[in-house]
C-alpha atoms as a PDB file:
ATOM      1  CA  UNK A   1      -0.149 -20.310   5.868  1.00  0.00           C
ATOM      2  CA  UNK A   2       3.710 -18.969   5.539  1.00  0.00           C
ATOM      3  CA  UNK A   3       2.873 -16.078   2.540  1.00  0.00           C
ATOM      4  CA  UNK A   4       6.625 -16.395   1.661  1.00  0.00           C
ATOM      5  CA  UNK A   5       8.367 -14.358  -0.923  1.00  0.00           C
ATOM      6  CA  UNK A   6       7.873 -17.593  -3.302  1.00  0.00           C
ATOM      7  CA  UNK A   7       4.376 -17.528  -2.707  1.00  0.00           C
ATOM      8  CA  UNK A   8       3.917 -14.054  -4.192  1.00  0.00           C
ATOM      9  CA  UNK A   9       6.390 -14.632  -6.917  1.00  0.00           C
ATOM     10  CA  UNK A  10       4.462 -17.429  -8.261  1.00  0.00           C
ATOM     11  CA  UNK A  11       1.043 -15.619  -7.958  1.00  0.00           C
ATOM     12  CA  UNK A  12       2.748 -12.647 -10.314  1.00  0.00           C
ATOM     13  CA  UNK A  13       4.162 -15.269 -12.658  1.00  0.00           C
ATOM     14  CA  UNK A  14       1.064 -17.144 -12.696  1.00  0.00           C
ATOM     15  CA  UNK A  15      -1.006 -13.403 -12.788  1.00  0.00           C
ATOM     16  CA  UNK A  16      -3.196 -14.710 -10.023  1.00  0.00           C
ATOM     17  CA  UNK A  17      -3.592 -11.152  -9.058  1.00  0.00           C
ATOM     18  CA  UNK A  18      -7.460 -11.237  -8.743  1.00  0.00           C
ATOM     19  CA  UNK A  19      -6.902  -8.192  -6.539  1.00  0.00           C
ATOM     20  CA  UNK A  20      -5.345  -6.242  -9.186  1.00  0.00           C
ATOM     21  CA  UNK A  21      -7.937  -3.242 -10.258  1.00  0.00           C
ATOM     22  CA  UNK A  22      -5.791  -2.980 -13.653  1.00  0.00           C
ATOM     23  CA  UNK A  23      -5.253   1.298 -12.413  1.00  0.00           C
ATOM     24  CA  UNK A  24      -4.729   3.392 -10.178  1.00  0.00           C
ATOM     25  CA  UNK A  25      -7.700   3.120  -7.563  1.00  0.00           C
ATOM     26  CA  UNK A  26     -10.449   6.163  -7.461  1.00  0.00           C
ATOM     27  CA  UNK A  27      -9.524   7.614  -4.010  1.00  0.00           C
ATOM     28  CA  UNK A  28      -5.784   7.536  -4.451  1.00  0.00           C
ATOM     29  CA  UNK A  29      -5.476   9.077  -7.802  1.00  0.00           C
ATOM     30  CA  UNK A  30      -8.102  11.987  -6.516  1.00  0.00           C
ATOM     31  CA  UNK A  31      -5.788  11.712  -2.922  1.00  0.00           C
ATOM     32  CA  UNK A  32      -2.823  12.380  -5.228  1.00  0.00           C
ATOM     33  CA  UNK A  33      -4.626  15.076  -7.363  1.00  0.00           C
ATOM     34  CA  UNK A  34      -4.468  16.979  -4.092  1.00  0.00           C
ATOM     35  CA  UNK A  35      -0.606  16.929  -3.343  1.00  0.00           C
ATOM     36  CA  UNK A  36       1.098  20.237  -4.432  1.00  0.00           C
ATOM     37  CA  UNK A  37       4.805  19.132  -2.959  1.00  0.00           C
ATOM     38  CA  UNK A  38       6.373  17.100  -5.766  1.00  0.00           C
ATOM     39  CA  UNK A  39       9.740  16.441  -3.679  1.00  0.00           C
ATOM     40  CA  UNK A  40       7.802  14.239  -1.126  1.00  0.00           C
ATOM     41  CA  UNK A  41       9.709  11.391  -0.349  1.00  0.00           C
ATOM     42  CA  UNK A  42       6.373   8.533  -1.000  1.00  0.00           C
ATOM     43  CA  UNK A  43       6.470   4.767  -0.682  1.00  0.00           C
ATOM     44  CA  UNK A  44       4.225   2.443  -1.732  1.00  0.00           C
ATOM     45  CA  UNK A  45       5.176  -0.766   0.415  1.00  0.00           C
ATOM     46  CA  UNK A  46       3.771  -4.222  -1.296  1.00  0.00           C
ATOM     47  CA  UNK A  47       3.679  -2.550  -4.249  1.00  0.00           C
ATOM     48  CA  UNK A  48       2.561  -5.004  -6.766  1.00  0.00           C
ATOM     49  CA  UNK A  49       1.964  -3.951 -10.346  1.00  0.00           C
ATOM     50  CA  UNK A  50       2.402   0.043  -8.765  1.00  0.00           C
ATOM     51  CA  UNK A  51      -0.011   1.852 -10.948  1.00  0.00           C
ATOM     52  CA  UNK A  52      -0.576   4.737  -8.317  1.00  0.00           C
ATOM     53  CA  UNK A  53       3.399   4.536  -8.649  1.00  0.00           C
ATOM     54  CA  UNK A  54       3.153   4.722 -12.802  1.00  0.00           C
ATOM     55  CA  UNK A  55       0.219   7.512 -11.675  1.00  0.00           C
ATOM     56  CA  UNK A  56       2.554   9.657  -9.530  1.00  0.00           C
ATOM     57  CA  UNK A  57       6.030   9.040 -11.836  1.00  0.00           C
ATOM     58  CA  UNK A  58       3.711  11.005 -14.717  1.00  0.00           C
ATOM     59  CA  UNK A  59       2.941  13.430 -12.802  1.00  0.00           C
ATOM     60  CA  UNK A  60       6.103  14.682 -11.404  1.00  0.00           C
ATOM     61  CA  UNK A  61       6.303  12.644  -8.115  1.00  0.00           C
ATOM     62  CA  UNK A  62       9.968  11.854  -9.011  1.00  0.00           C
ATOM     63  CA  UNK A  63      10.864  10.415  -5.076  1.00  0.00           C
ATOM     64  CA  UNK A  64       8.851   7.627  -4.811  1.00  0.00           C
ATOM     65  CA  UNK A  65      10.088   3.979  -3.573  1.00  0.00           C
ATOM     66  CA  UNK A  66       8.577   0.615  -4.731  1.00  0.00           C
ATOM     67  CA  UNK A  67       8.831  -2.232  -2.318  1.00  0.00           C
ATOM     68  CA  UNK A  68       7.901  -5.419  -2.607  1.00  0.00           C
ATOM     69  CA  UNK A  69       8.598  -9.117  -1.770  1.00  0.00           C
ATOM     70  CA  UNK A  70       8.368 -10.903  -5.412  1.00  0.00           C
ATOM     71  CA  UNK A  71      10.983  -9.610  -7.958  1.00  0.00           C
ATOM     72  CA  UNK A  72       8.245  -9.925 -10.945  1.00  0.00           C
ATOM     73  CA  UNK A  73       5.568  -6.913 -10.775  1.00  0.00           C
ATOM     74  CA  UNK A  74       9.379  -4.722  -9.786  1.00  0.00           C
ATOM     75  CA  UNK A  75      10.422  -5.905 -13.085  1.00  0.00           C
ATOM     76  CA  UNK A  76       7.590  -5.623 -14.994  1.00  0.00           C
ATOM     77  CA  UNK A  77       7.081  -2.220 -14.130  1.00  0.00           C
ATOM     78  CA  UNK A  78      11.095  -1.427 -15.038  1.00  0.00           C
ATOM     79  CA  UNK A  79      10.234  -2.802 -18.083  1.00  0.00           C
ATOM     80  CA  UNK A  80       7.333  -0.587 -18.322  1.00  0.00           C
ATOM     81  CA  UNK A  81       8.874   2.478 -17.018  1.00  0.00           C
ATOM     82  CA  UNK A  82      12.299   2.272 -17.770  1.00  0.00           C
ATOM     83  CA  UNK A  83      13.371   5.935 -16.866  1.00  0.00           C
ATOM     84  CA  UNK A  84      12.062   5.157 -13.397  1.00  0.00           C
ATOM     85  CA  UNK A  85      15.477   5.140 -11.164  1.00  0.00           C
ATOM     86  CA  UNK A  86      16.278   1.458 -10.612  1.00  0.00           C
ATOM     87  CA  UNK A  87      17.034   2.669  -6.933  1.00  0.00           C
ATOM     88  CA  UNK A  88      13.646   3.436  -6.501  1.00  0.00           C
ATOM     89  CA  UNK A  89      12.999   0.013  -6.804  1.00  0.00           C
ATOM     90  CA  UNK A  90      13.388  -2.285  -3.692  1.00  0.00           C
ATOM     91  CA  UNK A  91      12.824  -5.942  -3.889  1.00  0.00           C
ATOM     92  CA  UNK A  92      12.890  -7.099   0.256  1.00  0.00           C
ATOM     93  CA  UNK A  93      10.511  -7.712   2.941  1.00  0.00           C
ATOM     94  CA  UNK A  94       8.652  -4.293   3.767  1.00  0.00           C
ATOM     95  CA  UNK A  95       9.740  -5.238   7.581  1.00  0.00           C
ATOM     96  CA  UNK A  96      13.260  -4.966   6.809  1.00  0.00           C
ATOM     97  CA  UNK A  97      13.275  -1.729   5.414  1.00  0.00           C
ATOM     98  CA  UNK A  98      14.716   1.705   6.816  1.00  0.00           C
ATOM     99  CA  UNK A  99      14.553   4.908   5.991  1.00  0.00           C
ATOM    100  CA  UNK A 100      12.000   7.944   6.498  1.00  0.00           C
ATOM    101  CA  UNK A 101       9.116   8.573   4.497  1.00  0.00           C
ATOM    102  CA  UNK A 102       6.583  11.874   4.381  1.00  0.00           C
ATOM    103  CA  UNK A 103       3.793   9.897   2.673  1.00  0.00           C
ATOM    104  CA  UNK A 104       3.310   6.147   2.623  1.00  0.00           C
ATOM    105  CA  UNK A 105       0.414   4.346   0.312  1.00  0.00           C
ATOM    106  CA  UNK A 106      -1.776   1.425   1.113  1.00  0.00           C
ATOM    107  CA  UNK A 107      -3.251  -0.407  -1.685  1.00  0.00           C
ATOM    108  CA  UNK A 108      -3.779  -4.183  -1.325  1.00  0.00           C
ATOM    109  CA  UNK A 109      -0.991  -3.955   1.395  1.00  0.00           C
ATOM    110  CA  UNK A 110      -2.501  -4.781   4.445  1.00  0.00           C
ATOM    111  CA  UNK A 111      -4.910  -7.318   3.434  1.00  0.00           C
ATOM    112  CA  UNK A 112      -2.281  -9.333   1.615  1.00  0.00           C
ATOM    113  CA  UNK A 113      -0.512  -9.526   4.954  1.00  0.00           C
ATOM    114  CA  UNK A 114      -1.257 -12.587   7.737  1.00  0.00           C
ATOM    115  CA  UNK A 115      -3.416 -10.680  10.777  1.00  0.00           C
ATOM    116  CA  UNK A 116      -1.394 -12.111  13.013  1.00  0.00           C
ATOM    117  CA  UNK A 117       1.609  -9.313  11.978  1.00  0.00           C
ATOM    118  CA  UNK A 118      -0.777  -6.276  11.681  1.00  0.00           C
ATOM    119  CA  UNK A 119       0.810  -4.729  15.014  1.00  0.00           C
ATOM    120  CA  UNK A 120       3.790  -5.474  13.622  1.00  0.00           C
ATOM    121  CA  UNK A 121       2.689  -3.560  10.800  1.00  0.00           C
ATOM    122  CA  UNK A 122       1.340  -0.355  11.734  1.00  0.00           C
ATOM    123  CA  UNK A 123       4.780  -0.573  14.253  1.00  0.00           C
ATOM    124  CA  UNK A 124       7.004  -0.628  11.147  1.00  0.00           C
ATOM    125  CA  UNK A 125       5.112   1.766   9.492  1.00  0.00           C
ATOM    126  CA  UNK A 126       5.030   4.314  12.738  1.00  0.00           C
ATOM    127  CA  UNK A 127       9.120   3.710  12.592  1.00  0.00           C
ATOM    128  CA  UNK A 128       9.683   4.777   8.588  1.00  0.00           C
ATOM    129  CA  UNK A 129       7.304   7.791   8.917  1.00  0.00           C
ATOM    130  CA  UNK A 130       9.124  10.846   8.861  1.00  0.00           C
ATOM    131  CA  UNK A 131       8.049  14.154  11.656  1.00  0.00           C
ATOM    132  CA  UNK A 132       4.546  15.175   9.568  1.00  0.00           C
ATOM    133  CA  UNK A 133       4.458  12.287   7.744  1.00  0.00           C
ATOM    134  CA  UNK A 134       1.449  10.451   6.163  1.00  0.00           C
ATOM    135  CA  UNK A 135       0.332   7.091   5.638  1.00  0.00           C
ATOM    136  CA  UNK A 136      -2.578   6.935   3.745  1.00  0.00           C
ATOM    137  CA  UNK A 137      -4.586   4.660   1.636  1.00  0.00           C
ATOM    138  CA  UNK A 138      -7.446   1.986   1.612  1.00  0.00           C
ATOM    139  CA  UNK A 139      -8.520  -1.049   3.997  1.00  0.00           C
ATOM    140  CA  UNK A 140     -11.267  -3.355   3.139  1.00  0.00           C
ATOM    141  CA  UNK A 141     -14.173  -3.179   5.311  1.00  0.00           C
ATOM    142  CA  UNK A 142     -15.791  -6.711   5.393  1.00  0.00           C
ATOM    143  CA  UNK A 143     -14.710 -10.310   6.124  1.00  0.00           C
ATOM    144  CA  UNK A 144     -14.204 -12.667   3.489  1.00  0.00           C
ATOM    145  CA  UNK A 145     -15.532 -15.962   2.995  1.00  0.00           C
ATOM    146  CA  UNK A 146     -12.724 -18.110   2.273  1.00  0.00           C
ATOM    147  CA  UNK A 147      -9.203 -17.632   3.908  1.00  0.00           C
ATOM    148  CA  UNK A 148      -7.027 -15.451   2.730  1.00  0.00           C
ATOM    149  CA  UNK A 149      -5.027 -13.700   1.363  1.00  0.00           C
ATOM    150  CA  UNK A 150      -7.007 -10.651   0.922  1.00  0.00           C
ATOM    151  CA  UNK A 151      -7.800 -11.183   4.799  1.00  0.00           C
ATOM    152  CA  UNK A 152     -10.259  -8.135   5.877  1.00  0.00           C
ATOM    153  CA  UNK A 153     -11.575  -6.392   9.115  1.00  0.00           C
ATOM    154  CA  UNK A 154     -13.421  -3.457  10.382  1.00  0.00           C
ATOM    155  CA  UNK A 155     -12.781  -0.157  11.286  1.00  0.00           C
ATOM    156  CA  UNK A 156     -13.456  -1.358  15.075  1.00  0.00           C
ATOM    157  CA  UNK A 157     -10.874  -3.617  14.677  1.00  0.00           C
ATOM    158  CA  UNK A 158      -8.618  -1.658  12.573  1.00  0.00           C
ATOM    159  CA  UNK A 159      -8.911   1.660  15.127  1.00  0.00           C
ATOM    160  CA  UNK A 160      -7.680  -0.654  17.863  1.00  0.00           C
ATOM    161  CA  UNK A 161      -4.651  -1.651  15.843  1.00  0.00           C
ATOM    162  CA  UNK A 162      -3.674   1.557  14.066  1.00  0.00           C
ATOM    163  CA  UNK A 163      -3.819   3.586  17.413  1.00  0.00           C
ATOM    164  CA  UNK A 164      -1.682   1.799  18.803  1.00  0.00           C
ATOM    165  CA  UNK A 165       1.373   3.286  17.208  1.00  0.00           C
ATOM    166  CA  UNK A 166      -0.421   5.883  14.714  1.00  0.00           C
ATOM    167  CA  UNK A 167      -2.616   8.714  15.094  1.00  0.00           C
ATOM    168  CA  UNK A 168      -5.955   7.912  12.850  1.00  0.00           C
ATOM    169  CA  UNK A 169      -6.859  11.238  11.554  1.00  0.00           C
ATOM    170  CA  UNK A 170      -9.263   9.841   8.792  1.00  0.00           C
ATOM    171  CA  UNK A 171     -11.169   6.066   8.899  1.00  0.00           C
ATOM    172  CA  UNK A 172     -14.404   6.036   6.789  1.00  0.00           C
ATOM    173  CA  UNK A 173     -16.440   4.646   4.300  1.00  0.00           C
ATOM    174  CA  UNK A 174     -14.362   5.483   1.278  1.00  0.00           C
ATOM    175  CA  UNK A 175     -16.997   7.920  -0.782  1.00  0.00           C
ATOM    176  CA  UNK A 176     -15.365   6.998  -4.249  1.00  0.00           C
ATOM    177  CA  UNK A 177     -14.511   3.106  -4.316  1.00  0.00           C
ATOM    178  CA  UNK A 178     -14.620   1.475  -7.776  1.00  0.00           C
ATOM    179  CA  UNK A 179     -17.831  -0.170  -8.308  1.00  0.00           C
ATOM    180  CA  UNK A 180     -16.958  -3.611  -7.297  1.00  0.00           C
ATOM    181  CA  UNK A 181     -15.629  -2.648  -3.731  1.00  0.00           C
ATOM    182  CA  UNK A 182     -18.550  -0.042  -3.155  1.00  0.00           C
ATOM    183  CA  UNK A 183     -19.205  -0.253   0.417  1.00  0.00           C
ATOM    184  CA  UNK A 184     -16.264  -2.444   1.301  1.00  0.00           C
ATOM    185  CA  UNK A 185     -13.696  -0.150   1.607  1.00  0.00           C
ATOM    186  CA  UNK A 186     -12.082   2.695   4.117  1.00  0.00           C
ATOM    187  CA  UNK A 187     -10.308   5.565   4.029  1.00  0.00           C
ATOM    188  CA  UNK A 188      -7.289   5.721   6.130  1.00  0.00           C
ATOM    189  CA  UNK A 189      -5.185   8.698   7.131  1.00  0.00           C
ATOM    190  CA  UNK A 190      -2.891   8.280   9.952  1.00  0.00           C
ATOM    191  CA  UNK A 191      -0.043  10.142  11.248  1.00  0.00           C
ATOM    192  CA  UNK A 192       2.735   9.046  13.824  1.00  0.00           C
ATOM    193  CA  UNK A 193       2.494   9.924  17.134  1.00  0.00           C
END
């Protein structure tokens, strides 16, 4: 299945977004609770409706970057935030992007992508980390029943990937997933090599 940027478009427009937690997720809010350097330079690729984005605009995160392939959750969070910087807001395909980054979300990201362009993945996101830079976020931890997208893994799996390009400094059980994903999740701190 080609997940084109049509494809996404029309699940925003259509809010087929079963995904969508309606907040910022448990372990990245209490991740982003912990950062004291509010000039990081943060992306948050695949961004979708961006509530850890919303999360870390309120709190002072000023230098964040939205990317993501459907123009409608971009807009509807410019409508929603319109002091954000409409710079900040990049509508393209995460593997076109450039740039350096010290910290780099994951929410929904990965899953939402094909497995056949994981390496591809953790490549590009090796390239637009910046010396001491962070990506850092959440992987589901279980295989799904009907093809995807979400498409899961395991951490087995997932090590073998990551390590390729990354350094995995953090990949466990995530201790504070929202109820429904209890048990299904990962934490995931990586670093570039």
């Amino acid at each position: 299945m080609k997940l084109s940027k049509e494809y996404w478009q029309e699940r925003y427009s259509k809010q087929e977004t079963g995904w969508d937690i309606g907040t910022v997720s448990t372990p990245l809010k209490e991740f982003i609770d912990g950062l004291t350097d509010k000039s990081l330079k943060i992306l948050i690729p695949g961004c979708g409706n961006a509530y850890e984005a919303a999360y870390l605009f309120k709190n002072g995160f000023l230098n964040t970057y939205l990317v993501d392939f459907a123009e409608a959750p971009l807009n509807a969070f410019s409508e929603k935030y319109p002091k954000f910087p409409m710079d900040q807001l990049i509508c393209n395909d995460f593997f076109n992007l450039e740039g350096k980054f010290d910290l780099i979300l994951e929410q929904t990201f990965f899953c939402a992508l094909d497995p056949s362009l994981r390496n591809d993945y953790v490549g590009k996101m090796a390239e637009l980390l910046a010396p001491k830079g962070r990506l850092v976020g959440l992987l589901f931890n279980q295989i799904f029943d009907k093809e995807g997208p979400p498409y899961g893994g395991n951490s087995e799996e997932y090590k073998i990937t990551l390590s390729q390009h990354l350094n995995i400094q953090t990949l466990d059980n995530c201790r504070n997933s929202i109820h429904p994903r209890a048990g299904k999740e990962l934490f995931m701190i990586c670093s570039g090599k």
